[in-house]
Each structure stands twice: as structure tokens, then as C-alpha cells.
C-alpha atoms as a PDB file:
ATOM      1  CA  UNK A   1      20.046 -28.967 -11.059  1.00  0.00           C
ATOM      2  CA  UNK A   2      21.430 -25.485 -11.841  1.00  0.00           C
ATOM      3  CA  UNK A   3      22.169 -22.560  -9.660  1.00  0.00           C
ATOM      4  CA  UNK A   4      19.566 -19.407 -10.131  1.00  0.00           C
ATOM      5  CA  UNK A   5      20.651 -16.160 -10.833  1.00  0.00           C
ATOM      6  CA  UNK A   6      21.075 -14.227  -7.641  1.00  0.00           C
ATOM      7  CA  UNK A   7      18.029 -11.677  -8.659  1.00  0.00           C
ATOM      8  CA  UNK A   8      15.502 -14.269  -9.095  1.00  0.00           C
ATOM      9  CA  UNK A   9      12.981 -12.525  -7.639  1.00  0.00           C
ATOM     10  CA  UNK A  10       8.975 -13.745  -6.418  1.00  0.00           C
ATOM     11  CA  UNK A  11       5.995 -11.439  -5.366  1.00  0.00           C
ATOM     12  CA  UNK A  12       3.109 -13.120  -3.988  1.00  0.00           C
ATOM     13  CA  UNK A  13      -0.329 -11.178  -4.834  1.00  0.00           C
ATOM     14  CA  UNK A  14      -2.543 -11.509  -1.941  1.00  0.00           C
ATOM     15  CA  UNK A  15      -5.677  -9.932   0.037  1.00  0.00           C
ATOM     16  CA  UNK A  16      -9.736  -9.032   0.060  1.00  0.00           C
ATOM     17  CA  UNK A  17     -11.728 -10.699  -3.130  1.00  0.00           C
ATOM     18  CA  UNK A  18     -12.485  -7.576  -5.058  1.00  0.00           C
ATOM     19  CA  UNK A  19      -9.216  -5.084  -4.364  1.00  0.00           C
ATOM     20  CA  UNK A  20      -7.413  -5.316  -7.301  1.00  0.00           C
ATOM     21  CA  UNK A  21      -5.967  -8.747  -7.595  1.00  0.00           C
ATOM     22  CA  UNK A  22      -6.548  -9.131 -11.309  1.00  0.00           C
ATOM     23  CA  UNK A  23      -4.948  -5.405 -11.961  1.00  0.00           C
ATOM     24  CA  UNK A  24      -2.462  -6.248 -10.256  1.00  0.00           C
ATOM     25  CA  UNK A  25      -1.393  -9.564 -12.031  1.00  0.00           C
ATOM     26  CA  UNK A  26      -1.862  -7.712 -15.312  1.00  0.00           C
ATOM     27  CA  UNK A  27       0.625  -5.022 -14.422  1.00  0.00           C
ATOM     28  CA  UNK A  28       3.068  -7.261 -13.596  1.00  0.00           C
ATOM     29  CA  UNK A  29       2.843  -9.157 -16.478  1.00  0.00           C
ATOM     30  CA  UNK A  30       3.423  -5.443 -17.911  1.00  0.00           C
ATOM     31  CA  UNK A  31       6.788  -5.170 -15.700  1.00  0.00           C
ATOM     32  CA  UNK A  32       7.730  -8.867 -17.680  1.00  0.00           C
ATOM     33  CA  UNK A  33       6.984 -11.068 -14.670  1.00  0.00           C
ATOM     34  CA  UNK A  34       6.206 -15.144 -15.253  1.00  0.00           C
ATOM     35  CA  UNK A  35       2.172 -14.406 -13.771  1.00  0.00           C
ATOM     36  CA  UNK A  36       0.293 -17.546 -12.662  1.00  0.00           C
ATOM     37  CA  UNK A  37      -3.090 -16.421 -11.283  1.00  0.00           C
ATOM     38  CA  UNK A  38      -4.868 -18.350  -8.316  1.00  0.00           C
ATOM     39  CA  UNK A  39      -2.175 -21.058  -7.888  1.00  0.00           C
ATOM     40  CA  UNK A  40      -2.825 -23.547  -4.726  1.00  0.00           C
ATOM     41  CA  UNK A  41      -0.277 -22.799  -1.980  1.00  0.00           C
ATOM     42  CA  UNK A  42       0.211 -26.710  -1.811  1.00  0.00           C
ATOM     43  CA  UNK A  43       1.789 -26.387  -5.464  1.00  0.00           C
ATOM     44  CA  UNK A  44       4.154 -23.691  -3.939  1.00  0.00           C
ATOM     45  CA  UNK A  45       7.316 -26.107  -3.349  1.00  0.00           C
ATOM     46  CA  UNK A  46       7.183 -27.723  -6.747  1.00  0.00           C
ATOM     47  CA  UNK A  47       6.586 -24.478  -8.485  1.00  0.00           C
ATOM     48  CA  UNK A  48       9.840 -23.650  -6.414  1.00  0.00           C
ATOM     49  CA  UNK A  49      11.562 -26.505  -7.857  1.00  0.00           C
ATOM     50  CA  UNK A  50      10.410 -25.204 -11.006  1.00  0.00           C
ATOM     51  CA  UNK A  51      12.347 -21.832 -10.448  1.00  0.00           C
ATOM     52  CA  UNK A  52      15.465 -23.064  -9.070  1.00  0.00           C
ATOM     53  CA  UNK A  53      16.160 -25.168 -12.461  1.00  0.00           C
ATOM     54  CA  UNK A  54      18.686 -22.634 -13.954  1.00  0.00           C
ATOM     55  CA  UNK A  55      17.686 -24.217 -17.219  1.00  0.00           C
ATOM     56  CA  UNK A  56      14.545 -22.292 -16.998  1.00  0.00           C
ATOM     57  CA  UNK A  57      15.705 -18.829 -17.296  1.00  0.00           C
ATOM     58  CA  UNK A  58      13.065 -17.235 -14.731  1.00  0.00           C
ATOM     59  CA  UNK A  59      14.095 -14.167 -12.753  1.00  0.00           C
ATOM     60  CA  UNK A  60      10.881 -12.934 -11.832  1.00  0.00           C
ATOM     61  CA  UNK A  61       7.642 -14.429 -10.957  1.00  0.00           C
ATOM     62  CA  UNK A  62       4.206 -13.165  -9.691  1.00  0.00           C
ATOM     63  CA  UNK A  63       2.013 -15.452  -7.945  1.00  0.00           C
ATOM     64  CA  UNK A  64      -1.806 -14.574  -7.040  1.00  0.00           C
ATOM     65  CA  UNK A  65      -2.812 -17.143  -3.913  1.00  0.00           C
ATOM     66  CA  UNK A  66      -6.622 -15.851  -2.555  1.00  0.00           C
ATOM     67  CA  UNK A  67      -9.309 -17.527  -1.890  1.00  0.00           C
ATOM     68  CA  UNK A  68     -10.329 -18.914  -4.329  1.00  0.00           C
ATOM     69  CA  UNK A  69      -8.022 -22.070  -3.413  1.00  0.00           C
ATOM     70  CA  UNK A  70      -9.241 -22.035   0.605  1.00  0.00           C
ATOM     71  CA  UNK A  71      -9.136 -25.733   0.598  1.00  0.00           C
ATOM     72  CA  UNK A  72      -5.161 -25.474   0.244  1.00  0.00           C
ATOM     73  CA  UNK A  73      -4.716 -22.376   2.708  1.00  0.00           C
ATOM     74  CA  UNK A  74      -3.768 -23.955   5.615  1.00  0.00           C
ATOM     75  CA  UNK A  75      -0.748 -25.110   3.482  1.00  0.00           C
ATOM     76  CA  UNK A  76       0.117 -21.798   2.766  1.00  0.00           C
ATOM     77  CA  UNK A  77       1.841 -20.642   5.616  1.00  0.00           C
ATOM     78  CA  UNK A  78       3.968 -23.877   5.760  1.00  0.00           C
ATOM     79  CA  UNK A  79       5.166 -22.524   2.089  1.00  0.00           C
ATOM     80  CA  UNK A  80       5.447 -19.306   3.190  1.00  0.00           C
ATOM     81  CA  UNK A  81       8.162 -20.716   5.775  1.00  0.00           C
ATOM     82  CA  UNK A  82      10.320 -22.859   2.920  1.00  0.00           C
ATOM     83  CA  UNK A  83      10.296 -18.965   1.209  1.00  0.00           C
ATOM     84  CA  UNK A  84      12.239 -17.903   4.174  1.00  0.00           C
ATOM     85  CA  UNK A  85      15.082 -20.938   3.924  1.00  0.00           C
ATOM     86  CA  UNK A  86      15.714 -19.912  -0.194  1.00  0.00           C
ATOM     87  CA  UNK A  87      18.680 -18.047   0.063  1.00  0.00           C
ATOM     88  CA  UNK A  88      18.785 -17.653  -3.513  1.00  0.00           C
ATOM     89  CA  UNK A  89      15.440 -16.420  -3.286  1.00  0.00           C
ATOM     90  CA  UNK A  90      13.985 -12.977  -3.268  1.00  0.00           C
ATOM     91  CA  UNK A  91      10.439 -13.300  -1.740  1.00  0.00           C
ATOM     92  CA  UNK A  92       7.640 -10.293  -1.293  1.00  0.00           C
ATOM     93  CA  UNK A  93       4.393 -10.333  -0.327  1.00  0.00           C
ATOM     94  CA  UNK A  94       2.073  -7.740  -2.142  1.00  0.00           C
ATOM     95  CA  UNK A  95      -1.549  -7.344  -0.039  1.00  0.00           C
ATOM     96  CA  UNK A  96      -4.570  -5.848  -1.668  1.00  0.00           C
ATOM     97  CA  UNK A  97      -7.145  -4.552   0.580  1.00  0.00           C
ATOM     98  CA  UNK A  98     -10.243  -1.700   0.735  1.00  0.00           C
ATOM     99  CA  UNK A  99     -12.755  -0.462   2.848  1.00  0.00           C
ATOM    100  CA  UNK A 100     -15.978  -2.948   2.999  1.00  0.00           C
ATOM    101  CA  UNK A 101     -18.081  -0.293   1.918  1.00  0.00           C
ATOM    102  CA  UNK A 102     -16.024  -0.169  -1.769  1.00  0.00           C
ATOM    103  CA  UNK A 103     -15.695  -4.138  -1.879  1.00  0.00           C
ATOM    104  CA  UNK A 104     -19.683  -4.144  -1.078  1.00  0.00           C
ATOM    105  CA  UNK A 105     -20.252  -1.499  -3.581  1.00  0.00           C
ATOM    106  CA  UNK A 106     -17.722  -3.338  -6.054  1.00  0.00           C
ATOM    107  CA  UNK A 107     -19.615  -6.897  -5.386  1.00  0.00           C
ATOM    108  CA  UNK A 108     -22.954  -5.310  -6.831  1.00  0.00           C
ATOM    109  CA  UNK A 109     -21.434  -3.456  -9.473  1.00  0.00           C
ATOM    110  CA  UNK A 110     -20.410  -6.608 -11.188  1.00  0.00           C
ATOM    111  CA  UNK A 111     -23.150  -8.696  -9.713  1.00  0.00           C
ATOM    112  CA  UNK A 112     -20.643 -11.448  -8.824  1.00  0.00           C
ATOM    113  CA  UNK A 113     -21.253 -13.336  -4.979  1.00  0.00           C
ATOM    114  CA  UNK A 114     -18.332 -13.277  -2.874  1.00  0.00           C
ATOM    115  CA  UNK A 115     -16.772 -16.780  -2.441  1.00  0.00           C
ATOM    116  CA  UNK A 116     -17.349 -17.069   0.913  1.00  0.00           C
ATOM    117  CA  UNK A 117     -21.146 -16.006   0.956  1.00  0.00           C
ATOM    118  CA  UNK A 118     -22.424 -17.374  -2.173  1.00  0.00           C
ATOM    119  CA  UNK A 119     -25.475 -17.538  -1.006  1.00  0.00           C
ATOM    120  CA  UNK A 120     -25.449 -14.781   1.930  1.00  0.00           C
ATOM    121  CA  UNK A 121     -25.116 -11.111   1.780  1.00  0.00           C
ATOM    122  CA  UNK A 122     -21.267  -9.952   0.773  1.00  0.00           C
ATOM    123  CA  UNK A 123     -20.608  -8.260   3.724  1.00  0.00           C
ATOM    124  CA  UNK A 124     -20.876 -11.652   5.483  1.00  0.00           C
ATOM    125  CA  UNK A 125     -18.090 -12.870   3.510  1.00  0.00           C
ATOM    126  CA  UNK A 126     -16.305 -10.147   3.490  1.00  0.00           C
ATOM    127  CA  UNK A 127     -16.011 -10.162   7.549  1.00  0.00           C
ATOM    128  CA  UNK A 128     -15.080 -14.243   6.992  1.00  0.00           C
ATOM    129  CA  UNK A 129     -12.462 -13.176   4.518  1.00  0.00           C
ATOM    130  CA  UNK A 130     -10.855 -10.601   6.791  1.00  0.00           C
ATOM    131  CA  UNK A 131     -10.837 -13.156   9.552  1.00  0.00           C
ATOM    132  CA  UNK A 132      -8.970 -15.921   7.491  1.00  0.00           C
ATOM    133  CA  UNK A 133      -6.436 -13.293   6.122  1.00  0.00           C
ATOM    134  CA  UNK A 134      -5.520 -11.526   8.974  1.00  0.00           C
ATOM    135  CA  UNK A 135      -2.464 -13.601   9.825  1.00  0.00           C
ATOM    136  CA  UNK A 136      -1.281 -13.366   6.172  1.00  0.00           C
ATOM    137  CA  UNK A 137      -1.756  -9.438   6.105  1.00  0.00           C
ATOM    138  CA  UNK A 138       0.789  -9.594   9.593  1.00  0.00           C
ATOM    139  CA  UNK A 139       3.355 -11.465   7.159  1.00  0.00           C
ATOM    140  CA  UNK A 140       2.892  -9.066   4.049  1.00  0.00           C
ATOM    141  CA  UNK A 141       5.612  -6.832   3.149  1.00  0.00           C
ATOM    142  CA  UNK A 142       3.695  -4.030   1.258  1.00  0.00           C
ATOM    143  CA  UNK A 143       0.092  -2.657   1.105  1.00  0.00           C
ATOM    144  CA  UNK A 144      -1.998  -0.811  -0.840  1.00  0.00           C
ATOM    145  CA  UNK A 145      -5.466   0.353  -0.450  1.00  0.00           C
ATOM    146  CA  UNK A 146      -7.709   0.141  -3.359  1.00  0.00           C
ATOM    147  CA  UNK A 147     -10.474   1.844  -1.901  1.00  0.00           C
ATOM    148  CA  UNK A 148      -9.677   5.280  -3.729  1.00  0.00           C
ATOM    149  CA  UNK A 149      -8.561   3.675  -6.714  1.00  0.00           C
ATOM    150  CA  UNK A 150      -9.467   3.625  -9.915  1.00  0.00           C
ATOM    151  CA  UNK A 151      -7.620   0.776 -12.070  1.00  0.00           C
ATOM    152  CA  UNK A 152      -4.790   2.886 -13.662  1.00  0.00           C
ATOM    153  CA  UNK A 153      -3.745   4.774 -10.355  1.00  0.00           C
ATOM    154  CA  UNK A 154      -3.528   0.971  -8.867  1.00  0.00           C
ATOM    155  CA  UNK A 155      -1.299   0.093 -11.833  1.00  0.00           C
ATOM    156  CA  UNK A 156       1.294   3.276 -11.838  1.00  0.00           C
ATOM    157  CA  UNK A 157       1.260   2.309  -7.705  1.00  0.00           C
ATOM    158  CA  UNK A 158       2.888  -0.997  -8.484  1.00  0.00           C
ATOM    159  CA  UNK A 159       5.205   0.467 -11.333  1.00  0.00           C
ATOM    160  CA  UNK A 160       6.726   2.511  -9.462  1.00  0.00           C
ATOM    161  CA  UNK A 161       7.085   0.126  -6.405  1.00  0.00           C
ATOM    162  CA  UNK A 162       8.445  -3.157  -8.938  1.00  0.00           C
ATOM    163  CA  UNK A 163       9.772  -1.426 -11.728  1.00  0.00           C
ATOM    164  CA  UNK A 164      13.236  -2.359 -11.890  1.00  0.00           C
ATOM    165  CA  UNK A 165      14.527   1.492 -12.715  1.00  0.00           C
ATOM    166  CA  UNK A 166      12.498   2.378  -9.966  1.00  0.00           C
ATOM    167  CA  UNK A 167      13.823  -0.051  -7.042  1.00  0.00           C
ATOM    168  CA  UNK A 168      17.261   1.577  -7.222  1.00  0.00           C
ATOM    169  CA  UNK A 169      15.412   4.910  -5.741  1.00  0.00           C
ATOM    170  CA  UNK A 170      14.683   5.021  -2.114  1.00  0.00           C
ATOM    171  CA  UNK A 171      11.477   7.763  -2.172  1.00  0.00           C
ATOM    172  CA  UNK A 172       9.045   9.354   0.094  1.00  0.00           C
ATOM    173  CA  UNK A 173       5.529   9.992  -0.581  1.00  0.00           C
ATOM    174  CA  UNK A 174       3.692  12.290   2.032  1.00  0.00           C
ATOM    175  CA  UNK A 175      -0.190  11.396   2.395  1.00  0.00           C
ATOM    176  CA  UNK A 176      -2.551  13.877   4.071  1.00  0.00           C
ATOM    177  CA  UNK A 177      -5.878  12.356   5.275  1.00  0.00           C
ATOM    178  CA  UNK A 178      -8.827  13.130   7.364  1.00  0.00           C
ATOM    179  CA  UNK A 179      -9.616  10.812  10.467  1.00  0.00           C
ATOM    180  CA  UNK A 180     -12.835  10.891  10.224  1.00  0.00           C
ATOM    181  CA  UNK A 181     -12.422   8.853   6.728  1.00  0.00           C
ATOM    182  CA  UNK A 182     -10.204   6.240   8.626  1.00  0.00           C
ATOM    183  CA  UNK A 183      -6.699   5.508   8.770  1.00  0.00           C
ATOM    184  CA  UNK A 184      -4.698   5.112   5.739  1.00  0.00           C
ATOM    185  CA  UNK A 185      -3.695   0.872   5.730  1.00  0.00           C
ATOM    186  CA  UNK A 186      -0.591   1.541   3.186  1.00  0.00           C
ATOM    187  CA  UNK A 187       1.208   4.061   5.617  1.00  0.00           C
ATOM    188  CA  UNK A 188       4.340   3.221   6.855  1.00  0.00           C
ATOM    189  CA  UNK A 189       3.960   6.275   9.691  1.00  0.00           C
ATOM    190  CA  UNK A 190       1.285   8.532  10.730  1.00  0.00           C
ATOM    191  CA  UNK A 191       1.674  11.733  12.398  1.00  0.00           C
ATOM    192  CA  UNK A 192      -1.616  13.193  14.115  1.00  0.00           C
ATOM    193  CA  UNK A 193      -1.716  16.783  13.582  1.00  0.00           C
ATOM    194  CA  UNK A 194      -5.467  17.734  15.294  1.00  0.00           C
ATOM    195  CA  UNK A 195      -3.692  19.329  18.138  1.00  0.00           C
ATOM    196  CA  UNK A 196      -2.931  22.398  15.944  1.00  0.00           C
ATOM    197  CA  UNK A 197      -5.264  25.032  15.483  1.00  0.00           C
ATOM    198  CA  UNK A 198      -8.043  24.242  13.103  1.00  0.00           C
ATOM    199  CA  UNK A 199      -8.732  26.257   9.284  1.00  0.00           C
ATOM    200  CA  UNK A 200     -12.152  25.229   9.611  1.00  0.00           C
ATOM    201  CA  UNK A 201     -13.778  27.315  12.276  1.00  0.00           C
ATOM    202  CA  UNK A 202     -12.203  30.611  10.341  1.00  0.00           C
ATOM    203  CA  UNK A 203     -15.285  31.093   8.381  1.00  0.00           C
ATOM    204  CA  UNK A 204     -13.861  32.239   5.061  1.00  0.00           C
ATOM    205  CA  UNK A 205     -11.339  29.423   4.995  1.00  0.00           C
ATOM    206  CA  UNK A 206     -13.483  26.737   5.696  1.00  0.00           C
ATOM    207  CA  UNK A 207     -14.307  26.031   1.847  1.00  0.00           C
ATOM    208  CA  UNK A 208     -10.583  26.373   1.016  1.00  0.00           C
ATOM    209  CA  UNK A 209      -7.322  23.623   1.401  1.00  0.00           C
ATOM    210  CA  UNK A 210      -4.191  23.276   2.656  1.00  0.00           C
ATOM    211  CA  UNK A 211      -3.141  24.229  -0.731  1.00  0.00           C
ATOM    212  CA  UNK A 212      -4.094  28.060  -0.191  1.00  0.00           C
ATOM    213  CA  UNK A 213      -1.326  29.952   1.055  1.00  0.00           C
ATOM    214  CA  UNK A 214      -3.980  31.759   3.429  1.00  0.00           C
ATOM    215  CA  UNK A 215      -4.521  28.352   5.140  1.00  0.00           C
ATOM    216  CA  UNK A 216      -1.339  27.424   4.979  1.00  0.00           C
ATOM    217  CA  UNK A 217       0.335  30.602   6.646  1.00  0.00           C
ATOM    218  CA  UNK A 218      -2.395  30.263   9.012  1.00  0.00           C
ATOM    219  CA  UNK A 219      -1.396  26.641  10.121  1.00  0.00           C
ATOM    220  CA  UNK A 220       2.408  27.886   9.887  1.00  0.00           C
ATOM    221  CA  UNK A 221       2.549  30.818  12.009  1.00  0.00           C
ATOM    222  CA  UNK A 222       1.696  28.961  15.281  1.00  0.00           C
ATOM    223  CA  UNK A 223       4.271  28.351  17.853  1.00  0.00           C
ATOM    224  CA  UNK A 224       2.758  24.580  18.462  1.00  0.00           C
ATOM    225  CA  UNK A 225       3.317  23.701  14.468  1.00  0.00           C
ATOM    226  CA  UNK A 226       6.965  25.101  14.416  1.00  0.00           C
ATOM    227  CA  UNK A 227       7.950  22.815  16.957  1.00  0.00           C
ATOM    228  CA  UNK A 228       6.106  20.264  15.365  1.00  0.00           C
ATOM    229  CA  UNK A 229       7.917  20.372  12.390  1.00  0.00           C
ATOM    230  CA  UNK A 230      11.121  21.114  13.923  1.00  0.00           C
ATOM    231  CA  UNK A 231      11.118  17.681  16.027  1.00  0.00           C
ATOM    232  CA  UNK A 232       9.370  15.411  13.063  1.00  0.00           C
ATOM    233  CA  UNK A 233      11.868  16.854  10.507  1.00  0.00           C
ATOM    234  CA  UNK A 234      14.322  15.454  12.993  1.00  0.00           C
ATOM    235  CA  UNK A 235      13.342  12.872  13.831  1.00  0.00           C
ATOM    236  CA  UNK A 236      12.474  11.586   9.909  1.00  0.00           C
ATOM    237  CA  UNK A 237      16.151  12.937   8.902  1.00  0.00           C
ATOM    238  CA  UNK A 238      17.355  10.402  11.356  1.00  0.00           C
ATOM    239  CA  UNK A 239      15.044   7.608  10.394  1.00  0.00           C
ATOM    240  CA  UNK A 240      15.386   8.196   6.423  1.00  0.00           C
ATOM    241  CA  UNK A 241      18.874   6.525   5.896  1.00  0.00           C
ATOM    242  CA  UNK A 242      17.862   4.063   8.078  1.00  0.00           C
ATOM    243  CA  UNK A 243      14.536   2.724   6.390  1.00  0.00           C
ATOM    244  CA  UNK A 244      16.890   2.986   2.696  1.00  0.00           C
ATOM    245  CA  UNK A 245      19.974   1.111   4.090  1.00  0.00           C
ATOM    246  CA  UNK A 246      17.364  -1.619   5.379  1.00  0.00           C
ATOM    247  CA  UNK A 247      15.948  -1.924   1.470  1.00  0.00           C
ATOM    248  CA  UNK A 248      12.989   0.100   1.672  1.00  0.00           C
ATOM    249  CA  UNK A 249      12.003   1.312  -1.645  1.00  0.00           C
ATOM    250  CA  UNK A 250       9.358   3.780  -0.561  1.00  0.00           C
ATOM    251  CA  UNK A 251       8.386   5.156   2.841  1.00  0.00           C
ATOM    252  CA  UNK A 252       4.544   6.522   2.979  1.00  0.00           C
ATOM    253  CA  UNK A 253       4.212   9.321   5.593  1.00  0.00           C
ATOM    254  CA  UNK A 254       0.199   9.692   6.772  1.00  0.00           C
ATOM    255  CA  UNK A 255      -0.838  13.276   8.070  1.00  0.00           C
ATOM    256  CA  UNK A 256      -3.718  13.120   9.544  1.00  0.00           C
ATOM    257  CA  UNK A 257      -6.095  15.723  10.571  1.00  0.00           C
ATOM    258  CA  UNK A 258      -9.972  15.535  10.987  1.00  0.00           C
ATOM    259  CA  UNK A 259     -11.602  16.694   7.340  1.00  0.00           C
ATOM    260  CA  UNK A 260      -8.081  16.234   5.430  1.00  0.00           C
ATOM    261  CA  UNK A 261      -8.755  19.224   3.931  1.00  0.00           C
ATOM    262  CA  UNK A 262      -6.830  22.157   5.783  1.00  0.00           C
ATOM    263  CA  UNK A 263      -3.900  20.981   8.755  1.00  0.00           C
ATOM    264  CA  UNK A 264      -2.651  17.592   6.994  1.00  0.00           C
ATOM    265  CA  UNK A 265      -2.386  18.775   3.669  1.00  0.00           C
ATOM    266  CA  UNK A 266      -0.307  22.117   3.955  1.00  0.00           C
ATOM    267  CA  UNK A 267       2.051  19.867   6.768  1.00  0.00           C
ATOM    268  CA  UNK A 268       2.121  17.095   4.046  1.00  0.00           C
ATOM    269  CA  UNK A 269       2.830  19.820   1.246  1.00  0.00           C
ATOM    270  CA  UNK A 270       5.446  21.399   3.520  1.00  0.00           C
ATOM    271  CA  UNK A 271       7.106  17.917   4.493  1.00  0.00           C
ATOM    272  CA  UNK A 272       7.369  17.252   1.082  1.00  0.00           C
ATOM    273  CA  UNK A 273       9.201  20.162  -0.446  1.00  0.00           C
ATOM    274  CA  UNK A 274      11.816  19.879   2.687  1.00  0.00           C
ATOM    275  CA  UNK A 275      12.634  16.393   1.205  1.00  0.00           C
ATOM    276  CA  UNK A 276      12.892  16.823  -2.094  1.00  0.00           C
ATOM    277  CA  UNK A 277      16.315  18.244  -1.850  1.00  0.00           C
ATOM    278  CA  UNK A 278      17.721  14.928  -0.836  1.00  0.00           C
ATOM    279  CA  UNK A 279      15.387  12.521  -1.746  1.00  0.00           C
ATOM    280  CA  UNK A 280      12.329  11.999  -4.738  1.00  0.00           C
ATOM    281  CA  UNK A 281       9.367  12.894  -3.332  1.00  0.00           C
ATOM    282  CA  UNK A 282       6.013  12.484  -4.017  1.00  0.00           C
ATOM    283  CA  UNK A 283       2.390  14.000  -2.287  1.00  0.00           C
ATOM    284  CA  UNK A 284      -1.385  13.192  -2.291  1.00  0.00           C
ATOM    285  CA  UNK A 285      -4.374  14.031  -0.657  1.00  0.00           C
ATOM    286  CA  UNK A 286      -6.518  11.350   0.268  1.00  0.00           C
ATOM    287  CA  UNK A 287      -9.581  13.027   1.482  1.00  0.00           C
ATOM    288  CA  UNK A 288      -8.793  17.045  -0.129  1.00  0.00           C
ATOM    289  CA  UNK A 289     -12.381  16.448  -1.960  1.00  0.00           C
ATOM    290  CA  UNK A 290     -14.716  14.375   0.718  1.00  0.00           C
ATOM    291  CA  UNK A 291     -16.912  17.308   2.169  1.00  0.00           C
ATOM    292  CA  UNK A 292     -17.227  18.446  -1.575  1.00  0.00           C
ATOM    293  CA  UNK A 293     -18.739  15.207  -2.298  1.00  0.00           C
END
């Protein structure tokens, strides 16, 4: 049996029934990855044996393991572990996940059951399904939410994170969000910024965003948010070169304030631009839109 090229790389698709599993495969079939959808972890070794054949010729493989194969899952952990012994081996574990509200709303869009409450309400299931994954979503390597999603966005989020042009680049992507919408699950670190003085009780700012320069020289010109700022930018210049020598590809940096709408995103804006001279950059704002509607 051959020797595998040292960049043979795997990417196991995991996470909720209904968050993007099948987008997911499809893009990386897009990125010109071997894709075998819903394969039992109990075939995991053999499928292994498959890969390490240099005669073969695969580099890079995608693997979607959910539920659908329960009866093997107990197995799937004990294949997880053989991952970790193949030095020749690159493994990562991609976990799809969203809010039960969207999976609910998703189930009765397409009028499918969920596989664990096929004859039950979904949200039954998906509380089962969260129980039985939990331990898996401890082991997973990245995350993305779905719940905000539509199809393409999910798709350009795994480009950039497996493209092969795009895993040379270490970048940052700043994400502003309101607390009162929950805590992003794909952030890597989340600052709290509700301490700072608050847009929203100044009556003629209160329809605008941290995008407005009024806001934003309002949430600026306070002592508090200068030393904010001053210590984070510190403490993320020392933290940077770590998170890139360890391999990271992306760091995601959460703001969080209560609406989203004012404190996060001017901080997130801010954070941002003060990056971009060292490192690409990227910015979003979750929740900018939720008290429009």
C-alpha cells in the first residue's frame, strides 16, 4: 500500500437536521472535494483504507455523518479517535447548527418530519437531536450558524473558509450582534459592550445605526469606550499572531450590545478598519435590521 500525499485532507460535515448539510456537501463538491453524503461512521476505517491507497489519487474528501445513520453513532466517536492517530491525515470537523425556531420554521416549510420525531412535533426531535450531538459539537473544529442564512451566503461562508487560495490567508471578520437575539455560536470571541452609554435613549438616534457617524461619534467620545478600545486592541494585537501561527484560518470577533443596532456595530466597524492594515478583514451585522422587522 502506497504512501498519501502529505495534503490529503478530510472534512467531516456534521450538526442539526435542517442547517445546511446538503449546501454544504454541494459546495464542496464545488471546491473539487470526493463528497459521500450520509456515510455510517462504522464504514469510517475502511473508507480510510480507501484514502491511504496512494493508487487512488484522493487529496480531499468531504464526508456528511448525521443522523440519519443513528444506529452506527455510537461508533462514531471510536472513528473519530483512529482520525487523531493518521499522521498523514488532515482531519476537520465542519458543524452546522441554527436556532430551533428557523429549523422548526424550516421543518414546515418543506413539510418533511424530523428523524427523530416522525411522528411527534419537530421541536421534540429537535431537543433529542441537540442532546445526542452535543458531545460531537465539543469535538468540532468550526461552526457556522445557518439561522440567518440564506443558501448562497452559507456557500461563499465555506469558500472562503476551504478554498485552497483562501487557507493561505489568516483573516478577521468582526460581527456586531444584539443580546437580546442570542449569542452568536460561530464566534471565536465576544466582547460585551452594554456597559457603554446607549444610542437608543437619544431620541433622534434611536432609528439610526452604528453606521451613522452621529452614533458613532457619540459612542466614541466617551472616556469608558477609549479605554475599551485601547485595552481590546491590545490585547487582540497580542492574540492575532498567535491564533495564525496555531493554523487558524479565520478568527470571528462577536460585539455584542443589546438591539445590535447602535454600540456593537460602530465598535465592530471601528475594530475592523484598525485591522485591515495588517490583516484582511471582513464585517457584518447580525441583528442591524431586527427592530425594523
Amino acid at each position: 500500500m502506497g504512501t498519501p500525499s502529505d495534503e490529503t485532507k478530510l472534512v467531516i460535515i456534521t450538526g442539526m437536521s435542517g442547517a445546511g448539510k446538503t449546501v454544504a456537501v454541494q459546495s464542496f463538491e464545488d471546491l473539487g472535494y470526493y463528497c459521500v453524503d450520509n456515510l455510517p461512521p462504522a464504514l469510517l476505517p475502511k473508507f480510510l483504507e480507501l484514502m491511504r491507497d496512494a493508487t487512488n489519487n484522493i487529496q480531499k474528501v468531504a464526508l456528511v455523518m448525521d443522523l440519519r445513520g443513528r444506529e452506527f453513532f455510537d461508533s462514531l466517536f471510536e472513528a473519530l479517535d483512529q482520525l487523531g492517530q493518521e499522521n498523514w491525515l488532515e482531519e476537520h470537523i465542519l458543524f452546522l447548527d441554527a436556532s430551533d425556531q428557523v429549523l422548526v420554521s424550516r421543518y414546515k416549510e418543506t413539510r418533511r418530519s424530523h428523524p427523530l420525531a416522525q411522528n411527534g412535533l419537530p421541536l421534540e426531535g429537535i431537543h433529542a437531536e441537540r442532546m445526542i450531538l452535543d458531545e460531537l459539537r465539543g469535538r468540532a473544529q468550526h461552526f457556522i450558524d445557518t439561522s440567518n442564512l440564506k443558501p448562497k451566503q452559507l456557500r461563499e461562508k465555506i469558500v472562503q473558509r476551504y478554498s485552497e487560495k483562501e487557507q493561505e490567508i489568516f483573516s478577521i471578520h468582526t460581527l456586531s450582534f444584539g443580546f437580546k437575539y442570542g449569542l452568536p455560536i460561530d464566534a471565536d470571541l465576544v466582547f460585551d459592550v452594554r456597559f457603554l452609554p446607549n444610542p437608543h435613549y437619544v431620541e433622534h438616534m434611536r432609528p439610526l445605526t452604528g453606521l451613522n457617524t452621529e452614533v458613532s461619534s457619540y459612542v466614541f467620545k466617551w472616556s469608558d469606550t477609549k479605554v475599551f478600545l485601547e485595552k481590546t486592541i491590545d490585547l487582540l494585537q497580542f492574540m492575532l499572531p498567535q491564533y495564525k501561527r496555531e493554523g487558524k484560518s479565520q478568527l470571528v470577533i462577536a460585539i455584542g450590545c443589546t438591539g445590535g443596532q447602535h454600540r456593537s456595530v460602530a465598535i465592530a466597524e471601528y475594530l475592523a478598519k484598525y485591522f485591515q492594515k495588517n490583516y484582511v478583514t471582513h464585517v457584518s451585522h447580525r441583528d442591524i435590521d431586527k427592530r425594523k422587522g
